[in-house]
Protein backbone atom coordinates (compact mmCIF):
# COMPACT_ATOMS: atom_id res chain seq x y z
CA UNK A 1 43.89 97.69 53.73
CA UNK A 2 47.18 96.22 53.59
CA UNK A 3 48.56 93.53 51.29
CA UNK A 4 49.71 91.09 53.80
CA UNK A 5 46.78 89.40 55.21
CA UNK A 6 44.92 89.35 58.14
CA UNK A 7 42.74 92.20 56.71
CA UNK A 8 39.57 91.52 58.16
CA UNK A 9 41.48 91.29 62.16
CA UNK A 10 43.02 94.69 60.92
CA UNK A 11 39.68 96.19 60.01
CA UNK A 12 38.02 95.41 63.45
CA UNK A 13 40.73 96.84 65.59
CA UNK A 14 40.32 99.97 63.62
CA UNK A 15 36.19 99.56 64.38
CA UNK A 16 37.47 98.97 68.05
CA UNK A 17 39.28 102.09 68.18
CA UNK A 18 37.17 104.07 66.96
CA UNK A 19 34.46 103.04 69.35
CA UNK A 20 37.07 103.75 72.00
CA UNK A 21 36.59 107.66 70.98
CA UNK A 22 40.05 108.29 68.88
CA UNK A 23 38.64 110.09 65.28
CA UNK A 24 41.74 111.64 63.53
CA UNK A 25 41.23 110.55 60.26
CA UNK A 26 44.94 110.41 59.35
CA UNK A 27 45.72 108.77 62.62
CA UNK A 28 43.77 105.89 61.48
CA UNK A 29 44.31 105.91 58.11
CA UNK A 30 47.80 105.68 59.39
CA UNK A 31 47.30 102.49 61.56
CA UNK A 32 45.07 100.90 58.90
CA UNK A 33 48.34 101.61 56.61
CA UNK A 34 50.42 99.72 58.86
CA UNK A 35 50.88 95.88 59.40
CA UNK A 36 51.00 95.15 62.83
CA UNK A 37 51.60 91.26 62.79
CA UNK A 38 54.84 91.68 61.28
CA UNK A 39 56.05 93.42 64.28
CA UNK A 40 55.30 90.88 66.45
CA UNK A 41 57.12 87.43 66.78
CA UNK A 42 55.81 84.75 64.35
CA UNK A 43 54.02 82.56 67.62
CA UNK A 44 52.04 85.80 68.26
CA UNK A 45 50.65 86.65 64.72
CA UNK A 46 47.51 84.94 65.29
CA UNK A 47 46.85 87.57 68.10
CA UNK A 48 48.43 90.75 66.38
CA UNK A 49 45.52 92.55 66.16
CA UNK A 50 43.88 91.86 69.13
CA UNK A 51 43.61 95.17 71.45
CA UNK A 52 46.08 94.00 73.51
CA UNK A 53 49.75 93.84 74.19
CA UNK A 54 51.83 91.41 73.56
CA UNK A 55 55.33 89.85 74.23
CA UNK A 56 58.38 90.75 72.01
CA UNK A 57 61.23 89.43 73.85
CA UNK A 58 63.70 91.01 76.40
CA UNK A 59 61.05 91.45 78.68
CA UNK A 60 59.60 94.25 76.42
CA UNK A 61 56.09 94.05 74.38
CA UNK A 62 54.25 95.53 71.80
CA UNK A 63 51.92 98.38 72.99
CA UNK A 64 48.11 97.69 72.90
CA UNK A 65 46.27 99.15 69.78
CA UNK A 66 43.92 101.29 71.54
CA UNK A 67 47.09 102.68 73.91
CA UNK A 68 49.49 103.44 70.44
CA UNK A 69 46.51 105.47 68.88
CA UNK A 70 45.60 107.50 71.90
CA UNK A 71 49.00 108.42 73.08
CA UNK A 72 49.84 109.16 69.39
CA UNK A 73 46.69 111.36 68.99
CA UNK A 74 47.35 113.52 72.26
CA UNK A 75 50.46 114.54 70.09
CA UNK A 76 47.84 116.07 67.40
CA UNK A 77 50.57 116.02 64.67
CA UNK A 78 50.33 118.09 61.63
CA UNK A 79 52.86 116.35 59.44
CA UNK A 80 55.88 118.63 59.65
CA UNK A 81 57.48 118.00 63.27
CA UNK A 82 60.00 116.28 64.44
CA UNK A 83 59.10 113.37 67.27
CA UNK A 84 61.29 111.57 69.39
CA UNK A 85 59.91 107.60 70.09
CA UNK A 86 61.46 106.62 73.08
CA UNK A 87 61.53 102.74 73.61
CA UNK A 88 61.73 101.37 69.65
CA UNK A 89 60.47 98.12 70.98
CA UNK A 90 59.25 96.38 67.95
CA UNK A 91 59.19 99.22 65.81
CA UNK A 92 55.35 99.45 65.25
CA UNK A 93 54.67 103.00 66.80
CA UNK A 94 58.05 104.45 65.07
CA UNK A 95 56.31 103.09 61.98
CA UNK A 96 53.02 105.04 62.80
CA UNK A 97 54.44 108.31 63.71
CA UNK A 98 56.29 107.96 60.14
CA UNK A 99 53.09 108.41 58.77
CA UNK A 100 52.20 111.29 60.41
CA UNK A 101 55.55 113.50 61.55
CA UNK A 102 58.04 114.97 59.32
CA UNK A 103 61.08 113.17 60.83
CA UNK A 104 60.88 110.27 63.58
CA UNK A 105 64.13 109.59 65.82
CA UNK A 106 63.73 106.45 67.71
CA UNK A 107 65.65 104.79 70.89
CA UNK A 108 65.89 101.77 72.54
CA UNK A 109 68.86 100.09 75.13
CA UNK A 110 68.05 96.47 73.53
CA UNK A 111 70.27 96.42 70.40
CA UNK A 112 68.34 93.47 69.27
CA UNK A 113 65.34 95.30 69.31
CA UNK A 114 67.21 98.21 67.72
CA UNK A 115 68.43 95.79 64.47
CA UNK A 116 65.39 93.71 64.56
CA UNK A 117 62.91 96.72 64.18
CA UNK A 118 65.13 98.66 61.34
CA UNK A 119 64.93 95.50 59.46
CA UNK A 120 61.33 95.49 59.56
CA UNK A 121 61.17 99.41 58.88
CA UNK A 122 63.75 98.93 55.77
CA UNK A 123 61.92 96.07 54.49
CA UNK A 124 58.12 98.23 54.25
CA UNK A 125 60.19 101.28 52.83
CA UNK A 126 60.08 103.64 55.17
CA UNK A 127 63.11 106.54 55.15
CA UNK A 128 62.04 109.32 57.57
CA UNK A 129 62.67 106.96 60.44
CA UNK A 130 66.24 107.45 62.28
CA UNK A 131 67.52 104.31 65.09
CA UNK A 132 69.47 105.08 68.04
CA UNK A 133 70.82 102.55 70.33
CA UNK A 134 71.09 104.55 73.96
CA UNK A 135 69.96 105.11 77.23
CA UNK A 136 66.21 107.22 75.97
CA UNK A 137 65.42 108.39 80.02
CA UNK A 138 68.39 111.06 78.42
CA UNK A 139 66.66 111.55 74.90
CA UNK A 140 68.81 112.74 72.36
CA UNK A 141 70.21 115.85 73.16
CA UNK A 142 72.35 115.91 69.68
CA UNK A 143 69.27 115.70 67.87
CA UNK A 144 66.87 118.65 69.99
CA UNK A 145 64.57 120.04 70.21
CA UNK A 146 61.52 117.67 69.42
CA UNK A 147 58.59 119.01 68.55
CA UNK A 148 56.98 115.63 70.06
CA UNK A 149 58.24 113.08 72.39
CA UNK A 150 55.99 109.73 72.49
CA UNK A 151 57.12 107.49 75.71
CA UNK A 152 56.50 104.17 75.30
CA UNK A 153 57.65 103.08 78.92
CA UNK A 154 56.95 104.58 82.53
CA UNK A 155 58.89 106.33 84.65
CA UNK A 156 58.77 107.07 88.27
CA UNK A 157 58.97 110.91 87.55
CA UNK A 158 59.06 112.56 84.38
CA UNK A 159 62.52 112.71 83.07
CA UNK A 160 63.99 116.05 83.30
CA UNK A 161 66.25 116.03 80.05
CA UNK A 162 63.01 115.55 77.96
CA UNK A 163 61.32 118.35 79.07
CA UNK A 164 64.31 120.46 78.01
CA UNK A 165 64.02 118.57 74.36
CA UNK A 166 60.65 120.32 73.87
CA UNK A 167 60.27 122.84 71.65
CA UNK A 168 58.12 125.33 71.68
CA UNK A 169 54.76 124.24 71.18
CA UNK A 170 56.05 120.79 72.02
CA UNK A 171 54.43 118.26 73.34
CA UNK A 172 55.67 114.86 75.56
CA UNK A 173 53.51 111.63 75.99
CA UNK A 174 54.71 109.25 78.64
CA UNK A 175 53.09 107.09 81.92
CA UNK A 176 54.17 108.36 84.84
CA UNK A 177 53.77 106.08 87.95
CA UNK A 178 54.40 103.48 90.16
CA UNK A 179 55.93 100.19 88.16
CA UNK A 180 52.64 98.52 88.12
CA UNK A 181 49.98 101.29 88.02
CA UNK A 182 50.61 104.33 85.90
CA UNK A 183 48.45 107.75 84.65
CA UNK A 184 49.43 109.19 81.04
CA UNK A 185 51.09 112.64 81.41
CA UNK A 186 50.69 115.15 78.69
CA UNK A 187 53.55 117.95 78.78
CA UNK A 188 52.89 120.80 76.77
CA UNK A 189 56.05 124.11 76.19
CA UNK A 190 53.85 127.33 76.15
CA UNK A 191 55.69 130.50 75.89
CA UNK A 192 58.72 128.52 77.35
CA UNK A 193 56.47 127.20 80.44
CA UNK A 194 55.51 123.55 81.09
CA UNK A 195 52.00 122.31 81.14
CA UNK A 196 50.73 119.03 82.32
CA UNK A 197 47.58 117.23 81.65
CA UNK A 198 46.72 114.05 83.45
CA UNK A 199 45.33 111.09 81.50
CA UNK A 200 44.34 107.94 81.73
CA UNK A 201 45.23 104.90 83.59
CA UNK A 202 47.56 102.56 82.61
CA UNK A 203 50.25 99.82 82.82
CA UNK A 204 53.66 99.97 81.03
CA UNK A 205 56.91 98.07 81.01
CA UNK A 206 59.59 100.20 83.09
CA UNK A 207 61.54 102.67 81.35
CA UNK A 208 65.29 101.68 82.36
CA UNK A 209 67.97 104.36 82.45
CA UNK A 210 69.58 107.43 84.59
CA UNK A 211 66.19 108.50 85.03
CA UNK A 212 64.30 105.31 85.26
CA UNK A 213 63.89 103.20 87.27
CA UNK A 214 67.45 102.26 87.82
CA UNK A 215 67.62 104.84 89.72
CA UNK A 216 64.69 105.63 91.30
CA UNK A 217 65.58 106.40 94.76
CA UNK A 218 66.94 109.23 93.82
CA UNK A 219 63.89 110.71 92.50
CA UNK A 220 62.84 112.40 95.32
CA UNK A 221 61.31 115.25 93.30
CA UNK A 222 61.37 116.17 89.25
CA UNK A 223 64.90 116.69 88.49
């Protein structure tokens, strides 16, 4: 449990996603370790741990519970990688890769979102947690390879400079999809060969950038 109320609300959304099929022990002893209503804005707290999104500002939200725990356990981290968390949003699934990953870089292009999640990050003492402010449809080529890359925003096609960020072994989360109806994609390196696994359906915010959906006539084909 965590110190800051609401323990009881946290408790069931565990229960919830549990019944939803996700079992890593750590991954849920990591979201049971984290408190999700103080990544949300104050007017929201009452529904923080509800399995559902919710509104952050900038036209961005806070990921469903269910969603953050299944896209985090398709990663199947071990405790020593590296991950890449594009889209910082709020700050709350930066936050539960900490828990879980070695070394978490995360991006966003809202610098308020940027400064308002490092506060919150500073403030619950985490320090393996790195902020970039940038365009994450690039990733961070300075900082590759990844050794897992968590998407939390769709893109028309799978972005091309994040596929090259995987190591080997490495995996990438992200929705894939039209702006209002997208699948989960699961790329996988394997002896320096991509994978892909399709997932489930779902319905992200856009992910903005070279190749988002700014520019998503040009995406004729994965480039």
């Amino acid at each position: 449990m965590n110190e800051y109320g609401f323990e009881e609300e946290h408790k069931e959304m565990i229960d919830l996603i549990i019944k939803r099929g996700v079992r890593s022990t750590n991954l849920l002893a990591a979201m049971l370790s984290v408190p999700r209503h103080l990544f949300v804005p104050e007017k929201n707290r009452p529904w923080a741990y509800a399995d559902s999104a919710l509104h952050i500002g900038h036209g961005q939200t806070i990921s469903q519970p269910y969603m953050v725990a299944s896209m985090t356990d398709a990663l199947q981290l071990t405790g020593n990688e590296r991950v890449l968390d594009i889209g910082t949003g709020s700050g709350y699934q930066a936050a539960i890769l900490a828990h879980l990953a070695k070394e978490v870089h995360t991006i966003d292009l809202v610098p308020e979102l940027v400064e308002g999640a490092k506060k919150i990050i500073t403030t619950l003492g985490y320090t393996n947690i790195h902020f970039h402010m940038g365009d994450g449809s690039l990733g961070l080529p300075d900082e590759a390879p990844f050794d897992a890359i968590l998407v939390a925003a769709a893109a028309p096609r799978v972005p091309r400079p994040l596929l090259e960020q995987l190591a080997e072994g490495g995996k990438l989360v992200i929705p894939v999809g039209q702006q209002h109806s997208q699948q989960i994609e699961i790329w996988q390196r394997k002896s320096g060969k991509l994978e892909r696994k399709i997932g489930e359906s779902v319905i992200f915010v856009p992910l903005l950038g070279k190749f988002g959906w700014e520019n998503k006539q040009k995406k004729s084909r994965l480039e």
